[in-house]
PDB file of N, CA and C in Angstrom:
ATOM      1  N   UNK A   1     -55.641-162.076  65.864  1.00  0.00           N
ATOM      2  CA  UNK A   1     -54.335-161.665  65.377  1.00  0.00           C
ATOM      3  C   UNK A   1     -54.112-160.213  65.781  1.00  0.00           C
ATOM      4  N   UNK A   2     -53.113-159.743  66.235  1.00  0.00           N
ATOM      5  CA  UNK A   2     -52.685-158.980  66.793  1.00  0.00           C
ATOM      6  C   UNK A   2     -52.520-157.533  65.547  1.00  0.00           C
ATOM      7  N   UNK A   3     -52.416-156.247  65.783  1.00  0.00           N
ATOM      8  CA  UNK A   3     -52.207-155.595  64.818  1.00  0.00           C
ATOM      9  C   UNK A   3     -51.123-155.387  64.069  1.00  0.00           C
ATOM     10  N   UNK A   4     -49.976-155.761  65.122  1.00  0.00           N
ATOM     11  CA  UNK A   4     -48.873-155.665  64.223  1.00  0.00           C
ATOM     12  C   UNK A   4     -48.347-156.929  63.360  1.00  0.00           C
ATOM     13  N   UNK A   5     -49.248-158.056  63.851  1.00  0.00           N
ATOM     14  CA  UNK A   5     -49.130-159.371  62.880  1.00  0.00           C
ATOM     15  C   UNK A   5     -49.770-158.927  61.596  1.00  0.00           C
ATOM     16  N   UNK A   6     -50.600-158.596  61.369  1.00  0.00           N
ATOM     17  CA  UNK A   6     -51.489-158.320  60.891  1.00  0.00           C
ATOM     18  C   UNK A   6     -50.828-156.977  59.352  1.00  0.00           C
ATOM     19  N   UNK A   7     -50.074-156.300  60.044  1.00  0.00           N
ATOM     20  CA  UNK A   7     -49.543-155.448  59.546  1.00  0.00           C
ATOM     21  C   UNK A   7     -48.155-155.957  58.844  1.00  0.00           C
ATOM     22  N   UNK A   8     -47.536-156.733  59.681  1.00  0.00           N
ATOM     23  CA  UNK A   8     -46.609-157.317  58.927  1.00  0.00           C
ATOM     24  C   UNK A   8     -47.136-158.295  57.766  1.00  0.00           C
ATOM     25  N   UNK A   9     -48.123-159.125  57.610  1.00  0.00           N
ATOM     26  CA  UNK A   9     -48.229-160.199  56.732  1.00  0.00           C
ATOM     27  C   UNK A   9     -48.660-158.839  55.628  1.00  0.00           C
ATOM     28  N   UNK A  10     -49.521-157.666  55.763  1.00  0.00           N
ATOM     29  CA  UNK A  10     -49.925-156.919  54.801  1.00  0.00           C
ATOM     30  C   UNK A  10     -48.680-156.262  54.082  1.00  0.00           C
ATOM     31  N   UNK A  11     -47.824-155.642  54.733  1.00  0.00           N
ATOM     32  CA  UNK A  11     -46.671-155.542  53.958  1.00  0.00           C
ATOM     33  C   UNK A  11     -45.735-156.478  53.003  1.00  0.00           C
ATOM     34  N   UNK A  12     -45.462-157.647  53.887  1.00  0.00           N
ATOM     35  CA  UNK A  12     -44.626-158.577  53.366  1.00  0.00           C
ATOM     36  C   UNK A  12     -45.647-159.439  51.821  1.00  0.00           C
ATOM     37  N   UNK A  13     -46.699-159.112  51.759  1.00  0.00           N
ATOM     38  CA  UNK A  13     -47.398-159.744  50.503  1.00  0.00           C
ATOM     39  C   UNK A  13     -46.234-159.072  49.327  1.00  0.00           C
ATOM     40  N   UNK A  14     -46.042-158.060  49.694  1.00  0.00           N
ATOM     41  CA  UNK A  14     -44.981-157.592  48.497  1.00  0.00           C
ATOM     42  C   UNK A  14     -44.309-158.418  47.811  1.00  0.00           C
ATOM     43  N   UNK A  15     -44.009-159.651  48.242  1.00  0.00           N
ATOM     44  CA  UNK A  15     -42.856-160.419  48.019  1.00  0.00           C
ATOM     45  C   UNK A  15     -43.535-161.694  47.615  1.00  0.00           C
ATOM     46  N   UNK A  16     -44.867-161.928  46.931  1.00  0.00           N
ATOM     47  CA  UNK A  16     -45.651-163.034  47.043  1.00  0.00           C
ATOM     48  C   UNK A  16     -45.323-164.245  47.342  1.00  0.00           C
ATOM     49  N   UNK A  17     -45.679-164.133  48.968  1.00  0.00           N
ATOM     50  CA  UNK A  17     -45.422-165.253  49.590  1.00  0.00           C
ATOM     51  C   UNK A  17     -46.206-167.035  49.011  1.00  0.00           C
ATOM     52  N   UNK A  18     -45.227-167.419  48.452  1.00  0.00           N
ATOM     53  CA  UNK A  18     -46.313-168.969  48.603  1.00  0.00           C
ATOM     54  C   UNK A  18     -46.386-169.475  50.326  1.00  0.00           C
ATOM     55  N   UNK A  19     -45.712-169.244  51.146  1.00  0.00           N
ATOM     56  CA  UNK A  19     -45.895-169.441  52.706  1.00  0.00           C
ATOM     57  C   UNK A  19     -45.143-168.278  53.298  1.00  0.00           C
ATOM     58  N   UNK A  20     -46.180-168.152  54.152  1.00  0.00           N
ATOM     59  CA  UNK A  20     -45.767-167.074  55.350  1.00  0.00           C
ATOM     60  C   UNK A  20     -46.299-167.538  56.709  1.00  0.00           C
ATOM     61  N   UNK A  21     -45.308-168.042  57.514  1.00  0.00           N
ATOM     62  CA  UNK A  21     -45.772-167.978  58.985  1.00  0.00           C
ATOM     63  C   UNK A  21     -44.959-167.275  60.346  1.00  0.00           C
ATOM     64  N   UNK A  22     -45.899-166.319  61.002  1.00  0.00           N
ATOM     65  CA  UNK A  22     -44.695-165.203  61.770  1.00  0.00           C
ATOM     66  C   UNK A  22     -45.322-166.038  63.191  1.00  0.00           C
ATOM     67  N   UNK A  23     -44.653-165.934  64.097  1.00  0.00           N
ATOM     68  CA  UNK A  23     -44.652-166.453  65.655  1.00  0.00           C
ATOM     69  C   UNK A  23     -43.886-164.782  66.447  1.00  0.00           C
ATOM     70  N   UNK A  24     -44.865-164.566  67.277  1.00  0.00           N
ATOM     71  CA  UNK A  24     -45.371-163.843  68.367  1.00  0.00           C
ATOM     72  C   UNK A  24     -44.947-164.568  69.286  1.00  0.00           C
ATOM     73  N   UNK A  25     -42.825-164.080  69.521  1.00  0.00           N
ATOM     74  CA  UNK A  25     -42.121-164.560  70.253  1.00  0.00           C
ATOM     75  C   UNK A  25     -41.961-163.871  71.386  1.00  0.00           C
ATOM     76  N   UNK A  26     -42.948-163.025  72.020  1.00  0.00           N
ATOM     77  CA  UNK A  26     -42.768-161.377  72.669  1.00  0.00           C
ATOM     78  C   UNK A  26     -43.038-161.712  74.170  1.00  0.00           C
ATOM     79  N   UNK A  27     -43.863-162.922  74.412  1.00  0.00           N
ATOM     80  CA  UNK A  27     -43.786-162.770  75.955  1.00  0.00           C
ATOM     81  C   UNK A  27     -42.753-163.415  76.262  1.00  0.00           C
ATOM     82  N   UNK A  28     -42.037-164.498  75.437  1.00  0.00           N
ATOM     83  CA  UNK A  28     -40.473-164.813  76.092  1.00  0.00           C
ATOM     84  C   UNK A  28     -39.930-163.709  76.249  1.00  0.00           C
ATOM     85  N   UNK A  29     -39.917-162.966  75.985  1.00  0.00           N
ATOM     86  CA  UNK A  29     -38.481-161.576  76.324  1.00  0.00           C
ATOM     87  C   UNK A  29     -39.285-160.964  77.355  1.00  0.00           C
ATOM     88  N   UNK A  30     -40.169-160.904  78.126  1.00  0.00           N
ATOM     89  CA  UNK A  30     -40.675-159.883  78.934  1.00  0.00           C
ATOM     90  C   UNK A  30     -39.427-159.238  80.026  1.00  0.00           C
ATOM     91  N   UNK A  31     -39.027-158.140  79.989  1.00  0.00           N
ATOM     92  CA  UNK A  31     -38.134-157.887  80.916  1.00  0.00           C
ATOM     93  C   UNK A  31     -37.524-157.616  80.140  1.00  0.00           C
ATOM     94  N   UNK A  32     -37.028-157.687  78.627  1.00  0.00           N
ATOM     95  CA  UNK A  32     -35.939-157.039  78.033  1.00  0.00           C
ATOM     96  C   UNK A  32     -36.046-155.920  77.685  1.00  0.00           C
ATOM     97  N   UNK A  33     -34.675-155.323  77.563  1.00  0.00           N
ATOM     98  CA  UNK A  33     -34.557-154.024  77.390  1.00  0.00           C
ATOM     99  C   UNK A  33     -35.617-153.211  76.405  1.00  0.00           C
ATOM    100  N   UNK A  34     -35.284-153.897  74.965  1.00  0.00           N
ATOM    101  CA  UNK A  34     -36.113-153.529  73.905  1.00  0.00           C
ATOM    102  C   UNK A  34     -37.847-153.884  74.134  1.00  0.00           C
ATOM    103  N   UNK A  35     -38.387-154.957  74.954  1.00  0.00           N
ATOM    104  CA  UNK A  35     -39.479-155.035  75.258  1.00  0.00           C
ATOM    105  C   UNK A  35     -39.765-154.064  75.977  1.00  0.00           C
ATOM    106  N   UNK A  36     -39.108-153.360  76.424  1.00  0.00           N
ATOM    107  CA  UNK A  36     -39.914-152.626  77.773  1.00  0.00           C
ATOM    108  C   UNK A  36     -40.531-150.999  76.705  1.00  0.00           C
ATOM    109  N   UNK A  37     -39.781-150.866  75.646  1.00  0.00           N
ATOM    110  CA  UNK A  37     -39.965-149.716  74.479  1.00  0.00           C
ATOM    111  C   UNK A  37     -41.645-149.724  74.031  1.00  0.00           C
ATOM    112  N   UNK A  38     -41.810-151.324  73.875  1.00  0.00           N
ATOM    113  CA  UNK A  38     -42.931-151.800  73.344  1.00  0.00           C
ATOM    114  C   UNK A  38     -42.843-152.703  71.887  1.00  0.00           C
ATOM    115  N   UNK A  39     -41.538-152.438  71.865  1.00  0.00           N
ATOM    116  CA  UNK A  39     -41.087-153.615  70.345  1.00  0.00           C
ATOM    117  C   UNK A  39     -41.316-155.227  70.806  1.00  0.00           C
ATOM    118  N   UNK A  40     -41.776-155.721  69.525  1.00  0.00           N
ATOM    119  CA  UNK A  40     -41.925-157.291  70.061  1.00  0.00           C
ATOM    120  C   UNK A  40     -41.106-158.241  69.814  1.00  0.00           C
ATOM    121  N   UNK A  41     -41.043-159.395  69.768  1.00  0.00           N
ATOM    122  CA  UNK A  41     -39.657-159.997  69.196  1.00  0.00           C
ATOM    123  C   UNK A  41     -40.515-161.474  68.184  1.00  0.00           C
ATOM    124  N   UNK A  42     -40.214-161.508  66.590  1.00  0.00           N
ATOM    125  CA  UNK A  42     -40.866-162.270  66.272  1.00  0.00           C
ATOM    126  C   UNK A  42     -40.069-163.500  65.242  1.00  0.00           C
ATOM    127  N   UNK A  43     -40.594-164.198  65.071  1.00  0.00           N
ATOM    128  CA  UNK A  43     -39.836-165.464  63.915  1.00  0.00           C
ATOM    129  C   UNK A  43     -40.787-165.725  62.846  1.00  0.00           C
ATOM    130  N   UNK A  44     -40.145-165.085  61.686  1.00  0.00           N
ATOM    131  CA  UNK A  44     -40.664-165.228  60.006  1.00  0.00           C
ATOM    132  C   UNK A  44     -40.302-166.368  59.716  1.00  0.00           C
ATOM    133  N   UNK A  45     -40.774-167.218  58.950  1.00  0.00           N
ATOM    134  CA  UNK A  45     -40.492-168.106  58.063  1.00  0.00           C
ATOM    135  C   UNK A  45     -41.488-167.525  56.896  1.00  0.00           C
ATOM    136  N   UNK A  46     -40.717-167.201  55.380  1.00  0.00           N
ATOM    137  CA  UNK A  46     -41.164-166.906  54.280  1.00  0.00           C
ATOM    138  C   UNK A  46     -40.781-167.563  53.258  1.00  0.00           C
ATOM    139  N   UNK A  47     -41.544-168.227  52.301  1.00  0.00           N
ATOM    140  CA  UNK A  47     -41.597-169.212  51.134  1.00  0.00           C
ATOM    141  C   UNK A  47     -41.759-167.772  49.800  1.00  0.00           C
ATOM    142  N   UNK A  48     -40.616-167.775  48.798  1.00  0.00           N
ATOM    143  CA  UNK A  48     -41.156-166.529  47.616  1.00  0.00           C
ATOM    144  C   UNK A  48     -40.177-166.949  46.791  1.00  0.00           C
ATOM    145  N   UNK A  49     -40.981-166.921  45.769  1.00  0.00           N
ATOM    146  CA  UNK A  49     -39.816-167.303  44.995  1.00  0.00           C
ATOM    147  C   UNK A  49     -38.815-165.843  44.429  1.00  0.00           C
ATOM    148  N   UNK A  50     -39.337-164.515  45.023  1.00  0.00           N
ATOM    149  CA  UNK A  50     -38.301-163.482  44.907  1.00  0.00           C
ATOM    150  C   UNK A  50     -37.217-163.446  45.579  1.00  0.00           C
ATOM    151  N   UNK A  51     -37.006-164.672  46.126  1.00  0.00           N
ATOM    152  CA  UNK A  51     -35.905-164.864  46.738  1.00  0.00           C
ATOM    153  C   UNK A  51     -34.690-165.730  45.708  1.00  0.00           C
ATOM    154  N   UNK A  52     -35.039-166.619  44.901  1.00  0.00           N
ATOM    155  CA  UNK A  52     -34.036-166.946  44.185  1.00  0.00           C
ATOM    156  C   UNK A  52     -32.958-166.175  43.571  1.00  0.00           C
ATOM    157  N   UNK A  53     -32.069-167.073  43.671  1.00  0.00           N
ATOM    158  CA  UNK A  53     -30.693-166.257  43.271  1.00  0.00           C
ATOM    159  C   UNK A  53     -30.515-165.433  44.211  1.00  0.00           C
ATOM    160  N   UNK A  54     -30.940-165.184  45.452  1.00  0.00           N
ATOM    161  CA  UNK A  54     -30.234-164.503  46.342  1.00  0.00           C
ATOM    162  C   UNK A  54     -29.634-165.435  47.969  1.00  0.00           C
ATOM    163  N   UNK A  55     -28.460-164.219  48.276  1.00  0.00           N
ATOM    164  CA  UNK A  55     -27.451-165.200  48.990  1.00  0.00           C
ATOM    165  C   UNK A  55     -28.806-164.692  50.566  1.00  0.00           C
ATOM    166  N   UNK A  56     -28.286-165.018  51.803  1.00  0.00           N
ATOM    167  CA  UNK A  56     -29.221-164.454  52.836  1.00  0.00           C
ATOM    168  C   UNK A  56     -29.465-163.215  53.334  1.00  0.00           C
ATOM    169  N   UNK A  57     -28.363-162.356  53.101  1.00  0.00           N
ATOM    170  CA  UNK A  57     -28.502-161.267  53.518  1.00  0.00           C
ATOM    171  C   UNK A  57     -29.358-160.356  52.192  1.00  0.00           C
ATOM    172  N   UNK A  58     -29.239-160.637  50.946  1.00  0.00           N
ATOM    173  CA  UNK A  58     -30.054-159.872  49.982  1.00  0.00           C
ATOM    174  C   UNK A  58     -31.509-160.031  50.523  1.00  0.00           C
ATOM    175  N   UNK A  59     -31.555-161.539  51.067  1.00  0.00           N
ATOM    176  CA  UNK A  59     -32.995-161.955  51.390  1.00  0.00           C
ATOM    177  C   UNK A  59     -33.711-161.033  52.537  1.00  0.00           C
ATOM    178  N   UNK A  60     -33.075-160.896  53.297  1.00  0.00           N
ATOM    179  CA  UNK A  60     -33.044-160.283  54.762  1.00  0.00           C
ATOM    180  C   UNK A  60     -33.613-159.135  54.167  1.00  0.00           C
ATOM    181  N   UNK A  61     -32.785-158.269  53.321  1.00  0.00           N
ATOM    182  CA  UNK A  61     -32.461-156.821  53.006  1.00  0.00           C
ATOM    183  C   UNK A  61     -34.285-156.674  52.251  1.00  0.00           C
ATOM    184  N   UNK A  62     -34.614-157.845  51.594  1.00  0.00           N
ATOM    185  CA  UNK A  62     -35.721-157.537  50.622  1.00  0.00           C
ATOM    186  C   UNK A  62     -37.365-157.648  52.177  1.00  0.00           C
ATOM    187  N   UNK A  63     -36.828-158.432  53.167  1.00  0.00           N
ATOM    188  CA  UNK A  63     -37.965-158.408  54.005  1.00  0.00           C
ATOM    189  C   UNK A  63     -37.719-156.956  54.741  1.00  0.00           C
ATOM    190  N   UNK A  64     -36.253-156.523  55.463  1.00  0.00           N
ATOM    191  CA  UNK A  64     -36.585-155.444  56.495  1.00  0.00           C
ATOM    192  C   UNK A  64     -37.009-153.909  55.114  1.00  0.00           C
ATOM    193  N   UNK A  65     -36.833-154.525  53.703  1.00  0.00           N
ATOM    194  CA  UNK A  65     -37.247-153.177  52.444  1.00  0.00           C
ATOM    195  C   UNK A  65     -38.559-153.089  52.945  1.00  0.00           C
ATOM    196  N   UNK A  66     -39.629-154.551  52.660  1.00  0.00           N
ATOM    197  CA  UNK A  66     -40.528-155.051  52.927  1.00  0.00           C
ATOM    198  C   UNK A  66     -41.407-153.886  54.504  1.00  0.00           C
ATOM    199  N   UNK A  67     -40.641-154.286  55.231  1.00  0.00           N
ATOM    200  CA  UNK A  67     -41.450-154.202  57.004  1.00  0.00           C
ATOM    201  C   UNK A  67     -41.661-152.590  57.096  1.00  0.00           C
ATOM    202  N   UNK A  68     -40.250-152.138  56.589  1.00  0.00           N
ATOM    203  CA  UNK A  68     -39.962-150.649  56.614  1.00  0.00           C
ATOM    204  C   UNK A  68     -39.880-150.258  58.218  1.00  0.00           C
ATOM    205  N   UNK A  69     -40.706-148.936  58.288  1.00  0.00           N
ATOM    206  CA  UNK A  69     -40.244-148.223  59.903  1.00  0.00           C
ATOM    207  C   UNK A  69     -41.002-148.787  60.517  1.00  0.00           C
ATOM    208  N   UNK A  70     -41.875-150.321  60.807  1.00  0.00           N
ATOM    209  CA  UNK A  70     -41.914-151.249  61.464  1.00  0.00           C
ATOM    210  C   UNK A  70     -40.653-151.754  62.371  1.00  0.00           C
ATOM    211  N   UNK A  71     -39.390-152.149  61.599  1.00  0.00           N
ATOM    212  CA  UNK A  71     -38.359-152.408  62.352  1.00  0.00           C
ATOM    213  C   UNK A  71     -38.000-151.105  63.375  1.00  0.00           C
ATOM    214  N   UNK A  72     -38.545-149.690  63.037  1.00  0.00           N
ATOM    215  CA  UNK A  72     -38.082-149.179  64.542  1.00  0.00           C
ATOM    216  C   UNK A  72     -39.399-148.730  65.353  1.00  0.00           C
ATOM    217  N   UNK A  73     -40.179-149.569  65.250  1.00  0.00           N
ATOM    218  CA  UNK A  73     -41.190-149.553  66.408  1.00  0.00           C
ATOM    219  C   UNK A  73     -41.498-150.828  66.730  1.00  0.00           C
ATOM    220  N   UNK A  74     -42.727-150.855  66.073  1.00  0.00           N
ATOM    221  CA  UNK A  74     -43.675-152.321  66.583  1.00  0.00           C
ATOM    222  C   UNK A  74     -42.322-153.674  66.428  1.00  0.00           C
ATOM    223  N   UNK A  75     -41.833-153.860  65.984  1.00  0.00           N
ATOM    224  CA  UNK A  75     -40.586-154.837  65.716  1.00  0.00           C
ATOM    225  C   UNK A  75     -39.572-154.441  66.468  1.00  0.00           C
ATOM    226  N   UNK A  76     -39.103-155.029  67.349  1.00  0.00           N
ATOM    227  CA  UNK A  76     -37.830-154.924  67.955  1.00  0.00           C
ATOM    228  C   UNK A  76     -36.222-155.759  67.557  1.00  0.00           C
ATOM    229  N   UNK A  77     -37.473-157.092  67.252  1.00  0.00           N
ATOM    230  CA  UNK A  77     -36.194-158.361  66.946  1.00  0.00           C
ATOM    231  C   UNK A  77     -37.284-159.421  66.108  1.00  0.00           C
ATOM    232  N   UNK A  78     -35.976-159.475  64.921  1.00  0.00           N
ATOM    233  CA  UNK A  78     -36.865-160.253  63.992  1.00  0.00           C
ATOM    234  C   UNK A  78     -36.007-161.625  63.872  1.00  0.00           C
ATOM    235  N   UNK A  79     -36.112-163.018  63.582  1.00  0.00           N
ATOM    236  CA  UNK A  79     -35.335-163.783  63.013  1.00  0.00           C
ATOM    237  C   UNK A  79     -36.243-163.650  61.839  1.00  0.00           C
ATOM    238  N   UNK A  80     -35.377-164.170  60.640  1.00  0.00           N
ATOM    239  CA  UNK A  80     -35.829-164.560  59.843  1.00  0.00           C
ATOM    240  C   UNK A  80     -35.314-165.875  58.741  1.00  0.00           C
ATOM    241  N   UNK A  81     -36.122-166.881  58.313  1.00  0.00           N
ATOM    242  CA  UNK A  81     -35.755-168.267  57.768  1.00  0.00           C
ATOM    243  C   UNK A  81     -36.664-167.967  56.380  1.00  0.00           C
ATOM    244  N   UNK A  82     -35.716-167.297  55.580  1.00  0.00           N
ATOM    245  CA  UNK A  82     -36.275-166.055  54.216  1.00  0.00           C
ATOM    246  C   UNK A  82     -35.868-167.606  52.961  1.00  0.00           C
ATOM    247  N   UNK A  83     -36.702-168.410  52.084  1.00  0.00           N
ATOM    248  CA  UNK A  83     -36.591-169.685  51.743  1.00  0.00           C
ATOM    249  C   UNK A  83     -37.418-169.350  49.978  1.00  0.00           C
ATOM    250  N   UNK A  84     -37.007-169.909  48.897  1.00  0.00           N
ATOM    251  CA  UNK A  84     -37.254-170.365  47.752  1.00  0.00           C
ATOM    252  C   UNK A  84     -38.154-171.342  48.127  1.00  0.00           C
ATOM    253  N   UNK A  85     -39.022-171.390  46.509  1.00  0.00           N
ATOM    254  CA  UNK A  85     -40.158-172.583  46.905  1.00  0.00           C
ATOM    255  C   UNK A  85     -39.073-173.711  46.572  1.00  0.00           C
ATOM    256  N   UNK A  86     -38.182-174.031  46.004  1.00  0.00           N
ATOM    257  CA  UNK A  86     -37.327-175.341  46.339  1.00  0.00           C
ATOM    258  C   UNK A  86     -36.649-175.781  47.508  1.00  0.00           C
ATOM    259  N   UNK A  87     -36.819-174.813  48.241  1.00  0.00           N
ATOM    260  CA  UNK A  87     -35.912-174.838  49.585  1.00  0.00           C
ATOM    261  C   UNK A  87     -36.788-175.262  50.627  1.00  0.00           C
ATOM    262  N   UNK A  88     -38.415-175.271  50.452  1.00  0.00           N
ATOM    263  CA  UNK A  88     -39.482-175.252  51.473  1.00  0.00           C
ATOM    264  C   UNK A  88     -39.466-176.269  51.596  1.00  0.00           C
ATOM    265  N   UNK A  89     -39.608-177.134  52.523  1.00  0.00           N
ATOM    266  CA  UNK A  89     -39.542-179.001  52.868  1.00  0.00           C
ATOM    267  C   UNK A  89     -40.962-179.069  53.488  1.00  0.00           C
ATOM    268  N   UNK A  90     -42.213-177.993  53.529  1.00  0.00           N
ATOM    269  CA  UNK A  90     -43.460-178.185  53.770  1.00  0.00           C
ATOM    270  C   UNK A  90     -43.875-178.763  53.094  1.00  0.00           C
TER     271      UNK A  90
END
């Protein structure tokens, strides 16, 4: 696992994940602008139930609180599929 995987799952515990899985989407972009900085491009899927009662963007707002000045380095481009444990179909 890479360090900044690594770094992200340690931050994002904040939010006690019942599932967390990030994908190390970074060699598809090779050649992009923001890749060439050294930012990577990745896809969260997070299971918490600190997400209830919130619409997506609160959700969003509580992971990039979460990542912090990650989003302006090691992170370039994040999706994120930010989910309640009722919402998880795992």
């Amino acid at each position: 696992m890479s360090d900044t995987l690594a770094e992200m799952q340690r931050r994002l515990a904040v939010l006690a994940p019942l599932r967390l899985h990030i994908d190390d989407e970074s060699a598809a972009h090779r050649g992009h602008a923001g890749a060439a900085g050294g930012g990577g491009h990745y896809r969260l899927t997070l299971v918490s139930a600190a997400f209830a009662g919130k619409n997506t963007v609160a959700r969003h707002r509580l992971v990039y609180d979460a990542l912090g000045d990650m989003m302006q380095g090691p992170i370039h481009a994040l999706a994120i599929n930010a989910l309640t444990p009722d919402q998880d179909s795992v």
